[in-house]
Protein backbone atom coordinates (compact mmCIF):
# COMPACT_ATOMS: atom_id res chain seq x y z
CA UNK A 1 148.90 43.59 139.79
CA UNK A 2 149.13 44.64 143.62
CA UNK A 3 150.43 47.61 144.21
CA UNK A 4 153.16 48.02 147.39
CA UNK A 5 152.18 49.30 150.77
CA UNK A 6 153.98 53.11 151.16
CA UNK A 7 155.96 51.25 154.15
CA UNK A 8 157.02 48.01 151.44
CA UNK A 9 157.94 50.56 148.88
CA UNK A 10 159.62 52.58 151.48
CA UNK A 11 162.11 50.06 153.11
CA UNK A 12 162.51 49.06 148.92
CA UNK A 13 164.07 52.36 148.60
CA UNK A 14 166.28 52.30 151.84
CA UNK A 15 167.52 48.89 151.15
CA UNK A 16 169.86 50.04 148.19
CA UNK A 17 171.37 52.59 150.73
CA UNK A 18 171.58 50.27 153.52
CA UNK A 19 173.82 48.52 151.06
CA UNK A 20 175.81 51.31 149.66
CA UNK A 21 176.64 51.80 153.33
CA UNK A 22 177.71 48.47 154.51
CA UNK A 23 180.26 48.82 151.65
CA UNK A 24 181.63 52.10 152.73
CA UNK A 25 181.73 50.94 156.13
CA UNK A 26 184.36 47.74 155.12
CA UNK A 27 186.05 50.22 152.65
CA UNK A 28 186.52 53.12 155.18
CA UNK A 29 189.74 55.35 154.99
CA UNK A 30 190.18 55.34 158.76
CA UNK A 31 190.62 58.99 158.89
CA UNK A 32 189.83 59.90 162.01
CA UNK A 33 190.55 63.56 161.78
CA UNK A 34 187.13 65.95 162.42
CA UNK A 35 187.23 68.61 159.60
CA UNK A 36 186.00 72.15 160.42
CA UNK A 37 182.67 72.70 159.71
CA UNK A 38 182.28 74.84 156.30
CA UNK A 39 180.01 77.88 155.09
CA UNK A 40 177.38 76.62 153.28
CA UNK A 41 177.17 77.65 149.35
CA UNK A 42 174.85 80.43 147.81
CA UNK A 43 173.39 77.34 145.41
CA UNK A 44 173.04 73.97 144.94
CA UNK A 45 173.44 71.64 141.89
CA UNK A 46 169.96 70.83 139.85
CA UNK A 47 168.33 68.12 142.03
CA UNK A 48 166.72 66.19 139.24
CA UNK A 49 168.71 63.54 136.97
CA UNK A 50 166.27 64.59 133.57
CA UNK A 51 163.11 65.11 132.27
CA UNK A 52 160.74 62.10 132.53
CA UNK A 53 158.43 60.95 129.95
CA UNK A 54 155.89 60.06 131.86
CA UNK A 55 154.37 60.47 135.63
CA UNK A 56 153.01 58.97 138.90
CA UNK A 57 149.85 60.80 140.85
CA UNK A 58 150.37 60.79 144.82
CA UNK A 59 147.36 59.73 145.84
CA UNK A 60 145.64 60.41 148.81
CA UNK A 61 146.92 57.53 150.59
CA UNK A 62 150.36 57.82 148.86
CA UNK A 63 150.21 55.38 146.88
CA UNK A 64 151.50 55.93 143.05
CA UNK A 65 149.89 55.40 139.98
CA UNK A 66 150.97 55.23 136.46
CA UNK A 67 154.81 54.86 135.26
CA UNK A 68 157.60 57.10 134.55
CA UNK A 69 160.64 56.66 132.49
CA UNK A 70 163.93 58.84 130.27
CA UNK A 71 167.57 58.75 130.21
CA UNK A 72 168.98 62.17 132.30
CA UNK A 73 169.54 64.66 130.73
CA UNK A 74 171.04 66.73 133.72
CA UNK A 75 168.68 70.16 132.60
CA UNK A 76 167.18 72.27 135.16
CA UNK A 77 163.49 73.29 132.66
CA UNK A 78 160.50 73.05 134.43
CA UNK A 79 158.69 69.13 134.16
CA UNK A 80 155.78 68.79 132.98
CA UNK A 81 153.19 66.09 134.15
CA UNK A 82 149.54 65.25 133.97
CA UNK A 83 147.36 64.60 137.27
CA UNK A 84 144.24 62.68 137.64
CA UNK A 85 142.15 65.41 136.46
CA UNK A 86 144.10 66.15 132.94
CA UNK A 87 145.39 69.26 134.01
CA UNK A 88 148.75 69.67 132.94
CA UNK A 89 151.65 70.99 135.79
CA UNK A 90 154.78 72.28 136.15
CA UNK A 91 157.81 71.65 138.48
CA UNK A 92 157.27 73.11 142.14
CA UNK A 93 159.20 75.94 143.70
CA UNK A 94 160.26 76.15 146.64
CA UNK A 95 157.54 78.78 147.71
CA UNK A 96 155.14 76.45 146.51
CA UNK A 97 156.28 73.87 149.06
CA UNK A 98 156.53 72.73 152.79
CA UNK A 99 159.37 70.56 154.30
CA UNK A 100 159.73 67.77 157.42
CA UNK A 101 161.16 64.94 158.30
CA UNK A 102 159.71 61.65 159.53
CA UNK A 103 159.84 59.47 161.91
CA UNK A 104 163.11 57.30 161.77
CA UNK A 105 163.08 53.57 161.02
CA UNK A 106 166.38 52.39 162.06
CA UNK A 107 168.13 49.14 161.71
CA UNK A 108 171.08 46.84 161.15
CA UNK A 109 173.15 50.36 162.59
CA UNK A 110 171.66 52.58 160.33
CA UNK A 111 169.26 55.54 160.61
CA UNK A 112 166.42 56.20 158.27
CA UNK A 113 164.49 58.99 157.87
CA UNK A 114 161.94 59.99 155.12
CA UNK A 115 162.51 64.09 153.99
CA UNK A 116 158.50 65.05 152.84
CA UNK A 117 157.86 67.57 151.05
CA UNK A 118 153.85 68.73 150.45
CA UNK A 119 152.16 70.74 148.04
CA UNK A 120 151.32 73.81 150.28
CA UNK A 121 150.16 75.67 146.71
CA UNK A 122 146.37 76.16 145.44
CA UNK A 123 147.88 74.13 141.92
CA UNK A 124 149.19 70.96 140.89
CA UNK A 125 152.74 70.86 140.63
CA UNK A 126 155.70 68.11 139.97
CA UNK A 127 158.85 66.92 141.66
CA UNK A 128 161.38 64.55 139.96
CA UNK A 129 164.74 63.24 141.26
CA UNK A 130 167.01 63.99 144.67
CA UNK A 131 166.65 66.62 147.22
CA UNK A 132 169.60 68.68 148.19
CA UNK A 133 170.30 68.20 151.79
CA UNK A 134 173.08 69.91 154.50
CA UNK A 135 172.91 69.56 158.17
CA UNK A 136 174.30 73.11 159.75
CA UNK A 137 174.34 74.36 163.51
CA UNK A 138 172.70 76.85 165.42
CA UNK A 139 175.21 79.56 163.74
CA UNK A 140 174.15 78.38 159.89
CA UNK A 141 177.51 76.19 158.95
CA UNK A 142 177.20 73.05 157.72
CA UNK A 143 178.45 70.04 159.44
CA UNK A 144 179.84 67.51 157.31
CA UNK A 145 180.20 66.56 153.90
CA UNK A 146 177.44 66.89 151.52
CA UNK A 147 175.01 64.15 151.12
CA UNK A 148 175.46 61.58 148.08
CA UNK A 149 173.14 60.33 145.85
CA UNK A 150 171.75 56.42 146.24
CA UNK A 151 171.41 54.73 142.83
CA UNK A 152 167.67 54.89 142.19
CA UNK A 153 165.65 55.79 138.74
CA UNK A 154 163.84 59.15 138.78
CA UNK A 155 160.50 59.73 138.44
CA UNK A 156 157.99 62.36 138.23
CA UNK A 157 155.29 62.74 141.21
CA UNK A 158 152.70 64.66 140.79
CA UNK A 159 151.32 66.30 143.71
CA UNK A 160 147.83 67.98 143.38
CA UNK A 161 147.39 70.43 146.50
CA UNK A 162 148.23 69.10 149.89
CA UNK A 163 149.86 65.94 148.65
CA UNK A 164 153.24 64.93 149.58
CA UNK A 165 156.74 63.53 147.96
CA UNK A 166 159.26 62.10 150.25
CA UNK A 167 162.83 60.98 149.98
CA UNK A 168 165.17 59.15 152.31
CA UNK A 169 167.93 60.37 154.48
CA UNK A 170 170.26 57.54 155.59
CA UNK A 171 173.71 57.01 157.67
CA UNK A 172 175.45 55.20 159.83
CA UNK A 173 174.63 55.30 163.35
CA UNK A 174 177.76 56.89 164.70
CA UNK A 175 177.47 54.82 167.85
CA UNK A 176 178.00 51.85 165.30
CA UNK A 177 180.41 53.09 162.29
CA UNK A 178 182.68 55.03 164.79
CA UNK A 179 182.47 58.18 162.90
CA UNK A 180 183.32 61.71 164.49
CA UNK A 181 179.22 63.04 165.49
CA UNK A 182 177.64 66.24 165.80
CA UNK A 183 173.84 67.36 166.31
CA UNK A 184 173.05 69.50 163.74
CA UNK A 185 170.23 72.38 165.00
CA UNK A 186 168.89 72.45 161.08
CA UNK A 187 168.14 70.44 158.19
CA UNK A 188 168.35 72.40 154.71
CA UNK A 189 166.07 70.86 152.25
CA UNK A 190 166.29 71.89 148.21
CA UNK A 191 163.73 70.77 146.49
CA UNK A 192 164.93 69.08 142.85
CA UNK A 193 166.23 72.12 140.45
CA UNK A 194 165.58 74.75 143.01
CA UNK A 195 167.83 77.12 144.54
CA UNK A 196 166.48 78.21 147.78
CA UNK A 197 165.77 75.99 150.63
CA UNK A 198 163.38 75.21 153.56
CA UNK A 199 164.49 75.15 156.98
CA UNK A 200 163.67 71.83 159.10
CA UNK A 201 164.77 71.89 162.75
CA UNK A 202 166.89 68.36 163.09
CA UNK A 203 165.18 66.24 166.00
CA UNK A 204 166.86 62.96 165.20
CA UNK A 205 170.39 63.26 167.34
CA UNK A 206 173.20 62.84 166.26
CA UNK A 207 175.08 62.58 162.71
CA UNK A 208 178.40 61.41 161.28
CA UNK A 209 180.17 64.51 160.28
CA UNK A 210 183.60 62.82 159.72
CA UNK A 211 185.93 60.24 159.73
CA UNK A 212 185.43 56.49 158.35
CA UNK A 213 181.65 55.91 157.43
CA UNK A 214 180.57 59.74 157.50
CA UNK A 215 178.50 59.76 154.27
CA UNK A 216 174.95 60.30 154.03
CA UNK A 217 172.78 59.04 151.50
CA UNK A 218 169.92 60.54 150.12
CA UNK A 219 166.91 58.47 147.67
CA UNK A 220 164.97 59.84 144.89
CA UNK A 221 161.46 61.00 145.65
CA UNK A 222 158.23 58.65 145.86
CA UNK A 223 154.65 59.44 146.18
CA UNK A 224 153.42 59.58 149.71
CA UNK A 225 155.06 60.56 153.32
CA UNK A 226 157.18 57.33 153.62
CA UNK A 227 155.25 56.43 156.82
């Protein structure tokens, strides 16, 4: 069977929250109020939506290998997977792990970004599931409502040292959708079933923060840098 191109697989994954967003966008509440920006929590939920049964390898080129599949189960213990060389890893932490966003791939109004995250750890390690996410200004408070979760099924990427995950970050162009903007200064990235998170400084302008089509949607992780 041929396997996907990374960009194929890529606008795959966006496509389900391109059209999670067009839906918002028709059933918007209209408030046009801008909410106060509020103090970011100590934590964040578990990222991950289970333990997988199985894995995928990031390549070198990004693209996956092997399967992965497993109801949630909502647990935050360490996966387990099995890279190309039989050695058997465990979930990466946050230490064990760099963070930054791509290079946007807008259309039809809405902006796409991939969030990467690469092995920066002398070991092999595993993600599975969602990213937590919060745009905050220069001052640390977070702008905006916390990202939601695309429908997408988890699976567990393996990432031998200086291989990457990524996930997408998509919204409405505020331009478009009419939301209230703001340009966030920072982009806090939680890996899945960590706590702490890595600092990315926001380059992509503006954001919808409130009002009628202010959500964000984030994707589950894939093998490769989502260029």
């Amino acid at each position: 069977m041929m396997k996907k191109s990374p960009s194929v697989r890529r606008a795959a994954l966006l496509a389900s929250a391109v059209a999670v967003l067009g839906l918002l966008t028709a059933c918007g509440s209209g408030d046009d109020t801008a909410s106060s920006p509020s103090t970011l929590p100590g934590t964040a939920a578990p990222a991950t939506d289970g333990t997988a049964t199985g894995s995928t390898t990031a390549s070198p080129t990004g693209t996956p290998s092997g399967s992965a599949s497993g109801a949630g189960t909502g647990t935050s213990t360490p996966s387990e997977g099995v890279s190309a060389s039989g050695s058997v890893s465990t979930r990466c932490l946050t230490s064990q792990l760099s963070a930054t966003v791509g290079r946007n791939n807008p259309g039809a109004g809405q902006e796409n970004f991939p969030i990467v995250l690469t092995n920066k750890a002398s070991h092999t390690c595993t993600v599975r599931g969602y990213p937590g996410a919060a745009f905050t200004d220069a001052s640390g408070k977070q702008l905006g409502p916390d990202p939601k979760r695309s429908s997408g099924t988890p699976e567990t990427v393996t990432l031998d040292p200086g291989q990457s995950a990524w996930a997408g970050l998509s919204f409405s162009n505020p331009d478009v959708s009419g939301a209230h903007p703001a340009t966030p200064a920072t982009l806090l990235v939680t890996p899945p079933d960590e706590r702490d998170s890595l600092k990315v400084k926001w380059t992509g302008g503006q954001v919808p923060v409130s009002g009628n089509s202010s959500s964000v949607f984030l994707t589950v992780f894939s093998p490769g840098t989502g260029a």
